[in-house]
PDB file of N, CA and C in Angstrom:
ATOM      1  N   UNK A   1     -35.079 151.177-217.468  1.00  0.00           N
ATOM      2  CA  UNK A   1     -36.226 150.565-216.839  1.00  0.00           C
ATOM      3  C   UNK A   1     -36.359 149.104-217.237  1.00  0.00           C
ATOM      4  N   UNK A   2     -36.013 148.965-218.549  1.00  0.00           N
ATOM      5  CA  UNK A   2     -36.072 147.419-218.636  1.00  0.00           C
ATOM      6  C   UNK A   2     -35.163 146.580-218.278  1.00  0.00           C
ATOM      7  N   UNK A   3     -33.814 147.268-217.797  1.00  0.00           N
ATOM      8  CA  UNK A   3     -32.936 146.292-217.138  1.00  0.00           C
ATOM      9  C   UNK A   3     -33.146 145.978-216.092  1.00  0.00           C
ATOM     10  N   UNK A   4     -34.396 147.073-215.232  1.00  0.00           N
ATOM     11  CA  UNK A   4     -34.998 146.999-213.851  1.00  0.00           C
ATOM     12  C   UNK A   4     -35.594 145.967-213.954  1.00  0.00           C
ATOM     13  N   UNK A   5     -36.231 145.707-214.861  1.00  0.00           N
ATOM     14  CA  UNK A   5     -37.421 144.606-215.023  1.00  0.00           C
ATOM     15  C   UNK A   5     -36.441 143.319-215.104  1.00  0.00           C
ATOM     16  N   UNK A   6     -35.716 142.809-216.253  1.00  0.00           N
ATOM     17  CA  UNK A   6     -35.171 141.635-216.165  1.00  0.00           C
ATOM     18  C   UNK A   6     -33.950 141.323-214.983  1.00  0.00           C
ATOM     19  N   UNK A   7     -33.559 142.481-214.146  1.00  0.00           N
ATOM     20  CA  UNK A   7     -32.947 141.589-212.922  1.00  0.00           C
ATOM     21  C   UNK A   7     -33.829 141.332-212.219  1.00  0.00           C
ATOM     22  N   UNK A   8     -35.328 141.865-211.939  1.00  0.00           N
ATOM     23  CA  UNK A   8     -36.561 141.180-211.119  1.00  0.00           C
ATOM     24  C   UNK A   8     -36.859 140.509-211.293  1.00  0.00           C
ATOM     25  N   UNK A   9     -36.619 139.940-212.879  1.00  0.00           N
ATOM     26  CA  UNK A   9     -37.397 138.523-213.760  1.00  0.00           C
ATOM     27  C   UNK A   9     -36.373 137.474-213.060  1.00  0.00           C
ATOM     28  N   UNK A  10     -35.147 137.801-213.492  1.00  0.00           N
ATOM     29  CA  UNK A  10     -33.987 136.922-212.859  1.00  0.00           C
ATOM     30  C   UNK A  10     -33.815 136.466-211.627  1.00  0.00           C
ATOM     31  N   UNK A  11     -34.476 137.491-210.772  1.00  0.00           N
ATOM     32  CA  UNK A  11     -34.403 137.223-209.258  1.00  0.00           C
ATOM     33  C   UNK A  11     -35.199 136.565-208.953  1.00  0.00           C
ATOM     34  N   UNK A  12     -36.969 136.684-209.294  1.00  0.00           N
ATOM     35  CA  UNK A  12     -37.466 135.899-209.672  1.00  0.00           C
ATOM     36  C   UNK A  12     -37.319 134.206-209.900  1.00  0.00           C
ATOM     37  N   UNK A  13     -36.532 134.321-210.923  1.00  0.00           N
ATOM     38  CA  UNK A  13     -36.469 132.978-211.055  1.00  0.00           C
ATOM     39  C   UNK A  13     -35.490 131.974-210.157  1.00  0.00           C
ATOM     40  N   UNK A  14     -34.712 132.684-209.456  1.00  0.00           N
ATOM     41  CA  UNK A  14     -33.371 132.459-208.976  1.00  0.00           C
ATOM     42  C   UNK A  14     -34.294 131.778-207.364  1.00  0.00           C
ATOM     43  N   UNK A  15     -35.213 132.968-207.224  1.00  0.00           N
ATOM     44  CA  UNK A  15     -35.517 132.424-205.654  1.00  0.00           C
ATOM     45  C   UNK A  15     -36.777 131.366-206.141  1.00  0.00           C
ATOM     46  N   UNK A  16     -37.497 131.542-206.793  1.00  0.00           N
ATOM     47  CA  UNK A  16     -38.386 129.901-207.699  1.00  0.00           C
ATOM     48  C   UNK A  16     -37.532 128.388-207.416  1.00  0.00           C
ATOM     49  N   UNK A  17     -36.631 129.055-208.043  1.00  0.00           N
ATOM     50  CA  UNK A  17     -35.842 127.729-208.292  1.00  0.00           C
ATOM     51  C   UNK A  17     -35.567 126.931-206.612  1.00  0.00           C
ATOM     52  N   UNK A  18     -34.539 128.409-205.994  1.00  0.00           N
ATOM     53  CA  UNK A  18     -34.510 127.574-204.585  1.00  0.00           C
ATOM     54  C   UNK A  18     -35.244 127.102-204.157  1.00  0.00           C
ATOM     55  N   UNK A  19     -36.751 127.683-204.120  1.00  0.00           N
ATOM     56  CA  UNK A  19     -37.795 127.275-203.190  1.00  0.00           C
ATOM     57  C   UNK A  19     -38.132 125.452-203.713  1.00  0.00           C
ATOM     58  N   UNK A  20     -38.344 125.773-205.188  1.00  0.00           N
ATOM     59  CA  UNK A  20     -38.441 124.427-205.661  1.00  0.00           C
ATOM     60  C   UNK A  20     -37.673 123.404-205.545  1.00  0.00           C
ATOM     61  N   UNK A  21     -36.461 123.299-205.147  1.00  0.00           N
ATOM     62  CA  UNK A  21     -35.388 122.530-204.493  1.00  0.00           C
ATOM     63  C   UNK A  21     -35.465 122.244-203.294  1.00  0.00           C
ATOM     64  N   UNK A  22     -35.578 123.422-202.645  1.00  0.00           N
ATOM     65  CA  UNK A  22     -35.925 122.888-200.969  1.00  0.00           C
ATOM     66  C   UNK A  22     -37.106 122.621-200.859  1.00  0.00           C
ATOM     67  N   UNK A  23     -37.925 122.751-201.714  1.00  0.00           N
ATOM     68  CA  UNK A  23     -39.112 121.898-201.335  1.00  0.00           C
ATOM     69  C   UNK A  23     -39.392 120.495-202.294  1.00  0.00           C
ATOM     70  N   UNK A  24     -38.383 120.239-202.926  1.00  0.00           N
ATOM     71  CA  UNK A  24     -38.384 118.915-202.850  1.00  0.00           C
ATOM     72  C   UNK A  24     -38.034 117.950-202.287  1.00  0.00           C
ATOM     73  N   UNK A  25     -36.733 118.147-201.705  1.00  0.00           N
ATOM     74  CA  UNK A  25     -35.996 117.302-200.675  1.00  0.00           C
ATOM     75  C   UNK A  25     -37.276 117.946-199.278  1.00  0.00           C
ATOM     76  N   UNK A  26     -37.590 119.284-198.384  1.00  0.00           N
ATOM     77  CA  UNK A  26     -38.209 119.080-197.623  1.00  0.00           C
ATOM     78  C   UNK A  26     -39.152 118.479-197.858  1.00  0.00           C
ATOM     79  N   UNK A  27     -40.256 118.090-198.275  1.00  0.00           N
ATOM     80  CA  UNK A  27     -41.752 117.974-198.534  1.00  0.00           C
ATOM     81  C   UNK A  27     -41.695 116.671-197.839  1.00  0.00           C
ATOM     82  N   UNK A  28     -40.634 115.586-198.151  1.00  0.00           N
ATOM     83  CA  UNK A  28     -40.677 114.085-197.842  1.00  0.00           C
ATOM     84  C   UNK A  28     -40.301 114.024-196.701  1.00  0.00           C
ATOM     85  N   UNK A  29     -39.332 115.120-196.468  1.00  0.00           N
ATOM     86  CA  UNK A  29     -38.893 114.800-194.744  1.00  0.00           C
ATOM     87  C   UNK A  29     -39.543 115.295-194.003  1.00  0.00           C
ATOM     88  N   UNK A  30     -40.662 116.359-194.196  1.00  0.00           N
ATOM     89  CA  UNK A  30     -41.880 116.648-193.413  1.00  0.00           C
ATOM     90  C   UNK A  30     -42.583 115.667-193.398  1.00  0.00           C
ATOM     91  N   UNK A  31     -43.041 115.243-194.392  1.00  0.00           N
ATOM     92  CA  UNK A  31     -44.049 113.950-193.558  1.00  0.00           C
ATOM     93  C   UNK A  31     -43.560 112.758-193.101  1.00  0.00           C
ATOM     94  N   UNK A  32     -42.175 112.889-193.119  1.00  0.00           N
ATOM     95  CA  UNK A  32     -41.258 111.412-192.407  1.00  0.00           C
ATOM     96  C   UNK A  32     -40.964 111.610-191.201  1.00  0.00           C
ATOM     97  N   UNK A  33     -40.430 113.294-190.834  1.00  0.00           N
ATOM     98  CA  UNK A  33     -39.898 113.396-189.539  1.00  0.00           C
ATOM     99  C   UNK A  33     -40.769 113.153-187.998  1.00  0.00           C
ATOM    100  N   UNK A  34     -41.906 113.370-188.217  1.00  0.00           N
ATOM    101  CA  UNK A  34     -42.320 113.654-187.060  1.00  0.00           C
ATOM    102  C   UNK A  34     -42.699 111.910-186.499  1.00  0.00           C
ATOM    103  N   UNK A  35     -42.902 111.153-187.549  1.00  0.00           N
ATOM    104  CA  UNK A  35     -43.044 109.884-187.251  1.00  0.00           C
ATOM    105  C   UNK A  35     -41.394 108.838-186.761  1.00  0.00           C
ATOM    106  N   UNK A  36     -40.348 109.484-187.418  1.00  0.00           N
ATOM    107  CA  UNK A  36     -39.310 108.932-186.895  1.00  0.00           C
ATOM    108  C   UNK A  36     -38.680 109.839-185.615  1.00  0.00           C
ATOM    109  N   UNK A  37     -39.281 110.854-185.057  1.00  0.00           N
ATOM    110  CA  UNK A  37     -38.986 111.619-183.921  1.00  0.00           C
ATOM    111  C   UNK A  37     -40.007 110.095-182.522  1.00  0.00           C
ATOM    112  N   UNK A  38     -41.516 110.168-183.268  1.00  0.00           N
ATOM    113  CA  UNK A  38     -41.749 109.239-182.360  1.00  0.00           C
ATOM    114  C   UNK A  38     -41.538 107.869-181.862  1.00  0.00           C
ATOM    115  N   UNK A  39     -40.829 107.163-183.391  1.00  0.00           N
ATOM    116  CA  UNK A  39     -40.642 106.220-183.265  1.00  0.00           C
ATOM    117  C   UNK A  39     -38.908 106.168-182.563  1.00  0.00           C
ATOM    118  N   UNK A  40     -38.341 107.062-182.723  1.00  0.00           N
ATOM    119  CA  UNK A  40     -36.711 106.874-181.775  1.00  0.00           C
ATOM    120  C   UNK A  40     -37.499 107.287-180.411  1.00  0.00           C
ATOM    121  N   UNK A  41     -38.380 108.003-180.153  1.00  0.00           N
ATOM    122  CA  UNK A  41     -38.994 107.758-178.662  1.00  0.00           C
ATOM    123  C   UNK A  41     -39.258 106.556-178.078  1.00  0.00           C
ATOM    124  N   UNK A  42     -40.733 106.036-179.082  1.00  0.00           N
ATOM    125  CA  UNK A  42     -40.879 104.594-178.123  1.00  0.00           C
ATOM    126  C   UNK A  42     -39.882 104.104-178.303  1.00  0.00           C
ATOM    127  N   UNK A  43     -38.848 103.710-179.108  1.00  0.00           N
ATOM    128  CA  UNK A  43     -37.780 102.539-178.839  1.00  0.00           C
ATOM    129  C   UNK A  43     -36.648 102.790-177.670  1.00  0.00           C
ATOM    130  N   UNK A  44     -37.220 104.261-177.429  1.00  0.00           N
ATOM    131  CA  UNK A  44     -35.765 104.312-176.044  1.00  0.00           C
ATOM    132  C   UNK A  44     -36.402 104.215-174.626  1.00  0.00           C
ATOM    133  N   UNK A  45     -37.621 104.525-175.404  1.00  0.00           N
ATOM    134  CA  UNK A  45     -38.723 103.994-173.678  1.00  0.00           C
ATOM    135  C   UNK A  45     -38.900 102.703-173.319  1.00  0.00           C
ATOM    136  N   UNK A  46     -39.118 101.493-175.138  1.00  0.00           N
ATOM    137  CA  UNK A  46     -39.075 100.378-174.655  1.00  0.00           C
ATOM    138  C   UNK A  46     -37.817  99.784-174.052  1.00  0.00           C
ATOM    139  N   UNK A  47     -36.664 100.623-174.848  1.00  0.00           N
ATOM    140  CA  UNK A  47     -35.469  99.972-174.059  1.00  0.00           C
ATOM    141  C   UNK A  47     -35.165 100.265-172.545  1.00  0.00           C
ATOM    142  N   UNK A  48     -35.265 101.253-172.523  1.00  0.00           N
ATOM    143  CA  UNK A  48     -35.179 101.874-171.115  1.00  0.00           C
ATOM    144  C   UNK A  48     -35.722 101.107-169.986  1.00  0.00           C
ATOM    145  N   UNK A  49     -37.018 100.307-170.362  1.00  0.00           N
ATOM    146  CA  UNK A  49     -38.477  99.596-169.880  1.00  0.00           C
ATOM    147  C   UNK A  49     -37.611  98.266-169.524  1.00  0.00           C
ATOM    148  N   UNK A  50     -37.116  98.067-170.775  1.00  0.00           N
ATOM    149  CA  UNK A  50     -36.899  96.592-170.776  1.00  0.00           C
ATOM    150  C   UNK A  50     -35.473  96.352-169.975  1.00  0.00           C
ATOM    151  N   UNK A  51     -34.118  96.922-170.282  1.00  0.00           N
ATOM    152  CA  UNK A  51     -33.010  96.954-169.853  1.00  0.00           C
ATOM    153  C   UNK A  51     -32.725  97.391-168.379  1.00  0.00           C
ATOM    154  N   UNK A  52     -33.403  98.176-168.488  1.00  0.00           N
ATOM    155  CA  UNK A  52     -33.188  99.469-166.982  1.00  0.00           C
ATOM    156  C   UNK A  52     -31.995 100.193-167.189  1.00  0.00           C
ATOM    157  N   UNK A  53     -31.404 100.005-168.783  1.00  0.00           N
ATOM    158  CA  UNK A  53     -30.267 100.767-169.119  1.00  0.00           C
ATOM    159  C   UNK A  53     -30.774 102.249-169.625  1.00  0.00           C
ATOM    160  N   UNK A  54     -29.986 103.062-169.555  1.00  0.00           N
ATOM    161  CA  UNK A  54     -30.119 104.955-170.081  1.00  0.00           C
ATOM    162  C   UNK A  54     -29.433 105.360-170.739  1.00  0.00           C
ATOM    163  N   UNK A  55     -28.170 104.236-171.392  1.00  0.00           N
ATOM    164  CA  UNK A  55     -27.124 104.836-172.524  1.00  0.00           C
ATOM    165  C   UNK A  55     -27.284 105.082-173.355  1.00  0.00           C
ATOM    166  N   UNK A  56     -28.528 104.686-174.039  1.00  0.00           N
ATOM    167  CA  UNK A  56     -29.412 105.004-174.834  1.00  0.00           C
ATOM    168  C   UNK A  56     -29.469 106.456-175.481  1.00  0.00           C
ATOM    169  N   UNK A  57     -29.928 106.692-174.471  1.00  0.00           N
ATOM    170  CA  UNK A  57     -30.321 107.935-174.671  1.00  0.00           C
ATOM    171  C   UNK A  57     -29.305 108.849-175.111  1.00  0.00           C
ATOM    172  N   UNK A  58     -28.013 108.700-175.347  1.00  0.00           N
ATOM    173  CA  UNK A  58     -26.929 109.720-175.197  1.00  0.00           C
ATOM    174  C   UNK A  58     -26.746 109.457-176.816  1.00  0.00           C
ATOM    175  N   UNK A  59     -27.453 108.642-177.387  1.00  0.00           N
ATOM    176  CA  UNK A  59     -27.654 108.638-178.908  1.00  0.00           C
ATOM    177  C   UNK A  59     -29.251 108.942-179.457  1.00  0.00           C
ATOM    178  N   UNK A  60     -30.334 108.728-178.534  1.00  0.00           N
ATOM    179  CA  UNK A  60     -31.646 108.588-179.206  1.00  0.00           C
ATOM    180  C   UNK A  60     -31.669 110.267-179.183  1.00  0.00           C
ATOM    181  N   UNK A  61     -31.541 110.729-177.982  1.00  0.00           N
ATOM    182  CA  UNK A  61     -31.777 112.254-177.562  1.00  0.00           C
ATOM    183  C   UNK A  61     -31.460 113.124-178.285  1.00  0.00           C
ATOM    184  N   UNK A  62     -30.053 113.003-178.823  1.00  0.00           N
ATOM    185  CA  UNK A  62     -29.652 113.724-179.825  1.00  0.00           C
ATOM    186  C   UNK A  62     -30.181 113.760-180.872  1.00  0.00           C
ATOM    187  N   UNK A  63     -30.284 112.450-181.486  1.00  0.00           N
ATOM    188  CA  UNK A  63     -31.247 112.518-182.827  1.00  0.00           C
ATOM    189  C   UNK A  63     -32.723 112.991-182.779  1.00  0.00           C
ATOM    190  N   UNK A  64     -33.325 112.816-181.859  1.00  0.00           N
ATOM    191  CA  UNK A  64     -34.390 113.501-181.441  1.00  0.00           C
ATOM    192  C   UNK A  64     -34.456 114.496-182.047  1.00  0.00           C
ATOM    193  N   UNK A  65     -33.637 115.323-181.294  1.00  0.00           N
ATOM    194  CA  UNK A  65     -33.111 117.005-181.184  1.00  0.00           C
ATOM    195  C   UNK A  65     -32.640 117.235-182.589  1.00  0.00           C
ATOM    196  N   UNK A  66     -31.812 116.684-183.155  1.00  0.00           N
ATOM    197  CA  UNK A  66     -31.526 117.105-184.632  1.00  0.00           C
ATOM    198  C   UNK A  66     -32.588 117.317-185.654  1.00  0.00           C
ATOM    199  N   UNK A  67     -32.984 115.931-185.487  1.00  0.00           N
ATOM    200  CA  UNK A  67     -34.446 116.202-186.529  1.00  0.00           C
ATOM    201  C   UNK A  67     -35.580 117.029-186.038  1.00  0.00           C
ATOM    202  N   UNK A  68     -35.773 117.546-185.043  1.00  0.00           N
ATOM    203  CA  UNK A  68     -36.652 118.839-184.500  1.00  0.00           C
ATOM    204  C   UNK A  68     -36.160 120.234-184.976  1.00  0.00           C
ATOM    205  N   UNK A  69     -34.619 120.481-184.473  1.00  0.00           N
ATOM    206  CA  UNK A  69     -33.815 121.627-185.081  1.00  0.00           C
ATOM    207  C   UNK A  69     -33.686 121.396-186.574  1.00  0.00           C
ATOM    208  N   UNK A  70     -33.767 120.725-187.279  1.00  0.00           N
ATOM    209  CA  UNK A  70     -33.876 120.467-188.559  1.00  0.00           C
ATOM    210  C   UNK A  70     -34.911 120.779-189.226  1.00  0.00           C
ATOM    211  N   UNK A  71     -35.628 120.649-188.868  1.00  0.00           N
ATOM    212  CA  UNK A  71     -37.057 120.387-189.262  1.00  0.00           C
ATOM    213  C   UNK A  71     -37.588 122.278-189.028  1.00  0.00           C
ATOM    214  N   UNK A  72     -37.043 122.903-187.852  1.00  0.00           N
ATOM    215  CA  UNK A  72     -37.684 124.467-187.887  1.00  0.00           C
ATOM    216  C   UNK A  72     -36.475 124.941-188.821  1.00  0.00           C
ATOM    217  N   UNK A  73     -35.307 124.840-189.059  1.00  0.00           N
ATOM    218  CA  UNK A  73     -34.467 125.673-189.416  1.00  0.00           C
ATOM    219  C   UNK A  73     -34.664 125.218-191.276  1.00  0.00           C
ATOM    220  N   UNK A  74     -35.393 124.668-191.440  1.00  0.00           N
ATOM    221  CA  UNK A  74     -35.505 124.289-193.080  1.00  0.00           C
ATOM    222  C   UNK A  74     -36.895 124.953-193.375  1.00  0.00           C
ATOM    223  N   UNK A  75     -37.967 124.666-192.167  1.00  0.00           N
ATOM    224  CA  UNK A  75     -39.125 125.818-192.627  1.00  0.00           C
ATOM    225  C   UNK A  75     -38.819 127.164-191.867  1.00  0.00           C
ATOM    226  N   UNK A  76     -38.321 127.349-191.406  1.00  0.00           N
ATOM    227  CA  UNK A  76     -37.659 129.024-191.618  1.00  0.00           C
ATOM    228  C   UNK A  76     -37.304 129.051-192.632  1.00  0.00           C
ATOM    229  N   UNK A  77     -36.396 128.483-193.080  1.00  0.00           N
ATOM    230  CA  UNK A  77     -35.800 129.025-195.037  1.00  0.00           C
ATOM    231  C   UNK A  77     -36.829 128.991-196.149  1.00  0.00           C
ATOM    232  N   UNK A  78     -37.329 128.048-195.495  1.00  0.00           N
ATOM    233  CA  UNK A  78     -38.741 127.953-196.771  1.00  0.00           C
ATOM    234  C   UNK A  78     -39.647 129.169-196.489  1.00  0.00           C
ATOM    235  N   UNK A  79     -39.614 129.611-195.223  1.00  0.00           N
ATOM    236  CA  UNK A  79     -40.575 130.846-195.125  1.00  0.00           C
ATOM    237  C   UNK A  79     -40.115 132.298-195.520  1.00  0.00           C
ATOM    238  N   UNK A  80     -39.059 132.142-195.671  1.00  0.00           N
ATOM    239  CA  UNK A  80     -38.259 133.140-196.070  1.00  0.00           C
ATOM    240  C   UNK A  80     -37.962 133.529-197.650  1.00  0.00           C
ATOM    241  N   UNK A  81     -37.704 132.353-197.976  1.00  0.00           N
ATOM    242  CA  UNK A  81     -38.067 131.587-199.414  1.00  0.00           C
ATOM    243  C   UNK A  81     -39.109 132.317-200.148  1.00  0.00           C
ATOM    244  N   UNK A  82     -40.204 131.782-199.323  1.00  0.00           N
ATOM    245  CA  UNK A  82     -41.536 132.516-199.882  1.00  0.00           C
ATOM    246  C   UNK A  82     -41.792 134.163-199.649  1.00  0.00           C
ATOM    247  N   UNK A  83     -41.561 134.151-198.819  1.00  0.00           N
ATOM    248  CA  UNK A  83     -41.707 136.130-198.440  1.00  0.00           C
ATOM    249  C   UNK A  83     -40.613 136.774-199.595  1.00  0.00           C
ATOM    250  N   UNK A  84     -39.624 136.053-199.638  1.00  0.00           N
ATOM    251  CA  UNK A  84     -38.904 137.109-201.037  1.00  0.00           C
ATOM    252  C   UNK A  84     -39.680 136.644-202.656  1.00  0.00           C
ATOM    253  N   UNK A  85     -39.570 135.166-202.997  1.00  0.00           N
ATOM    254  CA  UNK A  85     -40.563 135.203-203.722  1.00  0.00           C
ATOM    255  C   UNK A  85     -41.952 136.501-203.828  1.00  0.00           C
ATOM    256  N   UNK A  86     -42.245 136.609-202.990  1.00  0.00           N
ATOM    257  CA  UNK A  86     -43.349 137.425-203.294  1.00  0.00           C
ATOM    258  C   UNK A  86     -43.440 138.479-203.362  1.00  0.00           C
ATOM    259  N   UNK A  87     -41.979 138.728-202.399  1.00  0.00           N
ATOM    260  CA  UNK A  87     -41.829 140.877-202.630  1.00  0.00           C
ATOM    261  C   UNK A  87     -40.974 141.031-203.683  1.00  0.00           C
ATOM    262  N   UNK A  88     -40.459 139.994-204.234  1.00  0.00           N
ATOM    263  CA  UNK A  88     -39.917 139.947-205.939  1.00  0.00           C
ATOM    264  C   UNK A  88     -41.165 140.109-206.819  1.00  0.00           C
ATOM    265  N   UNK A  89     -42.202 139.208-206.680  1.00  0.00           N
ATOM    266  CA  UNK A  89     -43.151 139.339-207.579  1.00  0.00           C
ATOM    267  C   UNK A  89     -44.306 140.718-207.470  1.00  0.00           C
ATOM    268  N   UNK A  90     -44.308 141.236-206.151  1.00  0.00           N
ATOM    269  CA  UNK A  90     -44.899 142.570-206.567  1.00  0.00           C
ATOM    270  C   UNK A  90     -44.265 143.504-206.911  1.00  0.00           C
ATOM    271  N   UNK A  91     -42.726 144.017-206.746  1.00  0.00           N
ATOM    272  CA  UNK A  91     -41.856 144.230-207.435  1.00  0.00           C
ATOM    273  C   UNK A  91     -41.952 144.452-208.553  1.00  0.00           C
ATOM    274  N   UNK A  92     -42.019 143.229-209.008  1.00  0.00           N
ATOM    275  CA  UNK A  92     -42.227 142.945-210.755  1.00  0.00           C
ATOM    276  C   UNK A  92     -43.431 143.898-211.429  1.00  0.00           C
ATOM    277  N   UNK A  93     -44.393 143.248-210.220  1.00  0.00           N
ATOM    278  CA  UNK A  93     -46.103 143.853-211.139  1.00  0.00           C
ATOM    279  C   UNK A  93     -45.551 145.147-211.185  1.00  0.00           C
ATOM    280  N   UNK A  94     -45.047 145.644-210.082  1.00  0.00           N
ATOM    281  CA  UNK A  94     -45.232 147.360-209.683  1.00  0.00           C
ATOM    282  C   UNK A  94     -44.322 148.125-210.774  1.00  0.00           C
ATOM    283  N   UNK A  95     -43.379 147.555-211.171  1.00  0.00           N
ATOM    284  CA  UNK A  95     -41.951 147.716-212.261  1.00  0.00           C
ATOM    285  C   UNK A  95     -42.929 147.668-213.791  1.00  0.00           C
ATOM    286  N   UNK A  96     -43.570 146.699-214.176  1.00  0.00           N
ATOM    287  CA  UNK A  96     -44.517 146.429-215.100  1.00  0.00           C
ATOM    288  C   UNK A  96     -45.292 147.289-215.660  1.00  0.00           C
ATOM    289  N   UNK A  97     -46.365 147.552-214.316  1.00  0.00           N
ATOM    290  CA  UNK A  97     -47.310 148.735-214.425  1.00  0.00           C
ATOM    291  C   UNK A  97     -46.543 150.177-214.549  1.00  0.00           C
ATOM    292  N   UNK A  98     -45.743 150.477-214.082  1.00  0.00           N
ATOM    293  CA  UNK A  98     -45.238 151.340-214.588  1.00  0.00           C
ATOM    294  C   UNK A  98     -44.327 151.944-215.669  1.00  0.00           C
ATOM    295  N   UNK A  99     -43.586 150.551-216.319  1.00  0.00           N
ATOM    296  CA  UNK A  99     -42.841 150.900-217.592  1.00  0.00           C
ATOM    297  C   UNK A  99     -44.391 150.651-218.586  1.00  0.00           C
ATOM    298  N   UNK A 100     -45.144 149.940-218.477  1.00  0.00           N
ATOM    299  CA  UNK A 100     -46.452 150.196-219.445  1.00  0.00           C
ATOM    300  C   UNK A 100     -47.296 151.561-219.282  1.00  0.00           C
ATOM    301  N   UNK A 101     -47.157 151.995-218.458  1.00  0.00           N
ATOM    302  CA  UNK A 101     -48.173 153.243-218.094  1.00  0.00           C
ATOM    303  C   UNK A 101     -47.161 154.366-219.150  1.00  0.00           C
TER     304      UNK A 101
END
């Protein structure tokens, strides 16, 4: 029973850690992305405006799109992240309460 307990402790810490990693590098690019999603917008509208050119776009569009698909597929992991975090940690309690009982 107590080896039950310290691979939960371990697992535990193992998915902590990830979360705390990806949420350091995410945290900054959440509050960066959505402002450089708008700002590669207006600049392909002003160009677009100004040039009457559209080649543009065969570079803005994409990046667009990357940092959008980027941006769900990193908080999916982070949400996922957290849901095992937590069925690790009741896990734990439930492993706990019962090698103490």
């Amino acid at each position: 029973m107590s080896n039950d307990i310290s691979r939960l402790e371990a697992s535990l810490r193992l998915h902590t850690a990830r979360l705390k990693r990806l949420q350091r590098v995410w945290v900054p690019l959440q509050r960066r992305a959505p402002r450089w999603v708008l700002a590669l917008w207006i600049v392909g509208v002003f160009v677009s405006l100004t040039t009457q050119c559209y080649e543009h776009w065969l570079v803005t569009a994409p990046m667009i799109c990357a940092l959008i698909v980027a941006e769900i597929i990193v908080d999916e992991r982070q949400m996922t992240l957290l849901l095992r975090v937590d069925q690790v940690r009741d896990l734990l309690r439930e492993a706990r309460s019962r090698y103490l009982c």
